[in-house]
N, C-alpha and C. Protein backbone atom coordinates (compact mmCIF):
# COMPACT_ATOMS: atom_id res chain seq x y z
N UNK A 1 97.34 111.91 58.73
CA UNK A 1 97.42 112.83 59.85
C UNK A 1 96.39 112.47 60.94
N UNK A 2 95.22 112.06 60.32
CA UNK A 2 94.40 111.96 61.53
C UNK A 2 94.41 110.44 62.36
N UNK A 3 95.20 109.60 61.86
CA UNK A 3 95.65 108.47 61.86
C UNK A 3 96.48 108.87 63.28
N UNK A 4 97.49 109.44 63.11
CA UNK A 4 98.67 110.05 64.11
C UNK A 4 97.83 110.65 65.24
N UNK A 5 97.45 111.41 64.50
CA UNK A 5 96.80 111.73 66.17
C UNK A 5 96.04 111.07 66.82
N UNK A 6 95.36 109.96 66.14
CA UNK A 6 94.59 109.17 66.94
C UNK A 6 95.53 108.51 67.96
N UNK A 7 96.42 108.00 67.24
CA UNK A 7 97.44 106.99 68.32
C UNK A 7 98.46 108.04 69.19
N UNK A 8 98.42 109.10 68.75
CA UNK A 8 98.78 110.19 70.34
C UNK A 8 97.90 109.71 71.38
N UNK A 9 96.87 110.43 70.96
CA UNK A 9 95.59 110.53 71.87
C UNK A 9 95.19 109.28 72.73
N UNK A 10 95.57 107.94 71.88
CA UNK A 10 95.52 106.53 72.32
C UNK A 10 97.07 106.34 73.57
N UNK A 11 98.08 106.89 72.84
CA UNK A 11 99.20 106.73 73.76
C UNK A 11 98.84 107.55 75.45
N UNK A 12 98.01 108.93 74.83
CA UNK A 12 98.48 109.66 76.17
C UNK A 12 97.26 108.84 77.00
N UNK A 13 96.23 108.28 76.61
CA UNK A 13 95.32 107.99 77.16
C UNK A 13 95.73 106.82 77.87
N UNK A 14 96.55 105.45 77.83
CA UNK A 14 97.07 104.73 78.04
C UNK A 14 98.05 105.15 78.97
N UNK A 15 98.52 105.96 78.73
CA UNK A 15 99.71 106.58 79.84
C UNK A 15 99.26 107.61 81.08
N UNK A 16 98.13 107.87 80.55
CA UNK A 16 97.39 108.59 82.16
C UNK A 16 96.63 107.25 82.95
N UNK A 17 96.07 106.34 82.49
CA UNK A 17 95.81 105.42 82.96
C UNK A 17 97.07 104.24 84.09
N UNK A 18 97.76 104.24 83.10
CA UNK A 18 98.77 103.72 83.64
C UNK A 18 99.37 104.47 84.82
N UNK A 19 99.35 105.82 84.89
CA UNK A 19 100.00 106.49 86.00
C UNK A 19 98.73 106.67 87.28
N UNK A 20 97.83 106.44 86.98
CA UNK A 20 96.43 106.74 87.89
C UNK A 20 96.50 105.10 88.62
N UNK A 21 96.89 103.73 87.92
CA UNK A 21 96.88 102.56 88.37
C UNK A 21 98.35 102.65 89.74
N UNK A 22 98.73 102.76 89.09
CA UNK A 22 100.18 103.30 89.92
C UNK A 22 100.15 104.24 91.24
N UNK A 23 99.80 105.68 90.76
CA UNK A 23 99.77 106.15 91.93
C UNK A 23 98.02 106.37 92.71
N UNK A 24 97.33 105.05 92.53
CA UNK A 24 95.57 105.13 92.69
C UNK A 24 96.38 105.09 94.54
N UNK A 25 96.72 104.56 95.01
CA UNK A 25 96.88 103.93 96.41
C UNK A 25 97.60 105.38 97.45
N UNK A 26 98.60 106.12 96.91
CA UNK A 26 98.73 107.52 97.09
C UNK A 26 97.70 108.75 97.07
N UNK A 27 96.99 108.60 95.78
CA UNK A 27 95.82 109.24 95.63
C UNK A 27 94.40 108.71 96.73
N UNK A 28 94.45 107.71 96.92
CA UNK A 28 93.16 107.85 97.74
C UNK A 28 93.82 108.14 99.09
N UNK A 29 95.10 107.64 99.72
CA UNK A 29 95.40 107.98 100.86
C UNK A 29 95.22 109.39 101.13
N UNK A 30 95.63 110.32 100.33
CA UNK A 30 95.33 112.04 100.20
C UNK A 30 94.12 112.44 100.69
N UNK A 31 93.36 111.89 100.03
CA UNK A 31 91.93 111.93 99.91
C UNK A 31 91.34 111.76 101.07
N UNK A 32 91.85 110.76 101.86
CA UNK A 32 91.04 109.83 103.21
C UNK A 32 91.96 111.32 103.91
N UNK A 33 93.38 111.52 103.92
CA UNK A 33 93.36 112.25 104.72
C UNK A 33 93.12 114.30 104.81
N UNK A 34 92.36 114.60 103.79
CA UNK A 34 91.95 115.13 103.50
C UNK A 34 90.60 115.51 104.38
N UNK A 35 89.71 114.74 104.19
CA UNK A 35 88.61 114.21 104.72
C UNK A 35 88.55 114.20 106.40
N UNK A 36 89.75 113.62 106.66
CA UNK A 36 90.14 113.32 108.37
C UNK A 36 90.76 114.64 108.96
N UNK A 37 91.45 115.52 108.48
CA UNK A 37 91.76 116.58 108.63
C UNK A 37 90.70 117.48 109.11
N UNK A 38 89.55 118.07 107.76
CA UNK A 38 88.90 118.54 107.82
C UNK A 38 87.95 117.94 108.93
N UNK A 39 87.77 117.12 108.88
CA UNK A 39 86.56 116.49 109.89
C UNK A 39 87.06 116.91 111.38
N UNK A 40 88.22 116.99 111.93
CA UNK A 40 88.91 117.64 113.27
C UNK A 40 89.54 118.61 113.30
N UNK A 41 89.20 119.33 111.89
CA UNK A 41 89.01 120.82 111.83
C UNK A 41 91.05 121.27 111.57
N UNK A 42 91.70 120.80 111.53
CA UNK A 42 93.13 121.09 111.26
C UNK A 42 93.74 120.42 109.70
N UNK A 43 92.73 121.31 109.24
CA UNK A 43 92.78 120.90 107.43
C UNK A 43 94.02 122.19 107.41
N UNK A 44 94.59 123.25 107.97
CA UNK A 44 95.06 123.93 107.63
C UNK A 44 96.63 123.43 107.68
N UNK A 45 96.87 122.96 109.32
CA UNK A 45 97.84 122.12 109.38
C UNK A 45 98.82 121.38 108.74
N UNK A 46 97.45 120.28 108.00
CA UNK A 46 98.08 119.56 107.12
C UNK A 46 98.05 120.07 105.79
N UNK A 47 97.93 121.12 105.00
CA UNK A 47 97.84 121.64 104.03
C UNK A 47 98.99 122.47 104.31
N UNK A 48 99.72 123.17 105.28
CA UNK A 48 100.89 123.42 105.24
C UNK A 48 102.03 122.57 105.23
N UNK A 49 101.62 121.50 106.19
CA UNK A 49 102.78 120.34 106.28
C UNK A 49 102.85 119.95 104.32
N UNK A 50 101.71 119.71 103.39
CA UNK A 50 101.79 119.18 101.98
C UNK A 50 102.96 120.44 101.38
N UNK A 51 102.38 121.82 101.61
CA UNK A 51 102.76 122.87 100.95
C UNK A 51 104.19 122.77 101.06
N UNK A 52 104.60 122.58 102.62
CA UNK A 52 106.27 123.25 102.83
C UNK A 52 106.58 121.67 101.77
N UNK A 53 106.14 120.69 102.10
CA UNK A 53 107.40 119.39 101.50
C UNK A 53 107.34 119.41 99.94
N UNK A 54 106.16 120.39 99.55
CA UNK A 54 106.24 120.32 97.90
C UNK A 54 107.21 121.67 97.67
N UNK A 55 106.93 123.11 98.41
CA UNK A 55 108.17 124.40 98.54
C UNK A 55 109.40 123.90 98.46
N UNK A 56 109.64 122.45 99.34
CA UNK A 56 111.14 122.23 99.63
C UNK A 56 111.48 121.19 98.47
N UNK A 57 110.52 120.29 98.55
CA UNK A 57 110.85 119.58 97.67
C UNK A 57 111.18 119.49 95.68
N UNK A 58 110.33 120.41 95.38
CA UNK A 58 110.47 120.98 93.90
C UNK A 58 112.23 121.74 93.70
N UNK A 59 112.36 122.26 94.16
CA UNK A 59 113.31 123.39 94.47
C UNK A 59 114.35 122.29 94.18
N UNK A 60 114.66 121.55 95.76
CA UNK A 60 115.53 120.39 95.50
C UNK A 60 115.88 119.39 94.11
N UNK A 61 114.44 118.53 93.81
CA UNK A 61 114.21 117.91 92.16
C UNK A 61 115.28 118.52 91.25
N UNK A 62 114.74 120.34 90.89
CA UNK A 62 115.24 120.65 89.71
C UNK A 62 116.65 120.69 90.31
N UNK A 63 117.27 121.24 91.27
CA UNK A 63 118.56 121.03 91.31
C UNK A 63 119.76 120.23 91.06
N UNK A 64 118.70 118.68 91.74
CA UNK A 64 119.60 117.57 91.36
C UNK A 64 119.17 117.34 90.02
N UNK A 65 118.20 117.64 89.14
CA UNK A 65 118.22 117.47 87.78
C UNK A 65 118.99 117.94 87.30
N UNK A 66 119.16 118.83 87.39
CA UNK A 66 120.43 120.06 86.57
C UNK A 66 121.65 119.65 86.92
N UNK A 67 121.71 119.08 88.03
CA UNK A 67 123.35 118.62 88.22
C UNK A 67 123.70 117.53 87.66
């Protein structure tokens, strides 16, 4: 048993890595513009522009999943 879970723990660890290598170049772009936002003060702006395309976009996902 503790065998098994080691190589979970090894899999998921390997597989968050792998997804952080992948989306590292997305993730820092966020970040930089994050930073640039706030710095000219219309962090709100773009925190709505993220909000509505994730509102619209989730919604959409599960739909075409289900279909």
């Amino acid at each position: 048993m503790k065998i098994r879970r080691f190589i979970n723990l090894k899999t998921l660890l390997a597989a968050v890595a792998i997804l952080a290598v992948i989306f590292f170049s997305s993730i820092i772009n966020f970040i930089v513009n994050i930073q640039w936002f706030r710095e000219v003060n219309y962090l709100g702006t773009y925190l709505t522009r993220v909000f509505a395309r994730l509102w619209t976009g989730i919604p959409i996902f599960i739909a075409v999943f289900i279909i």
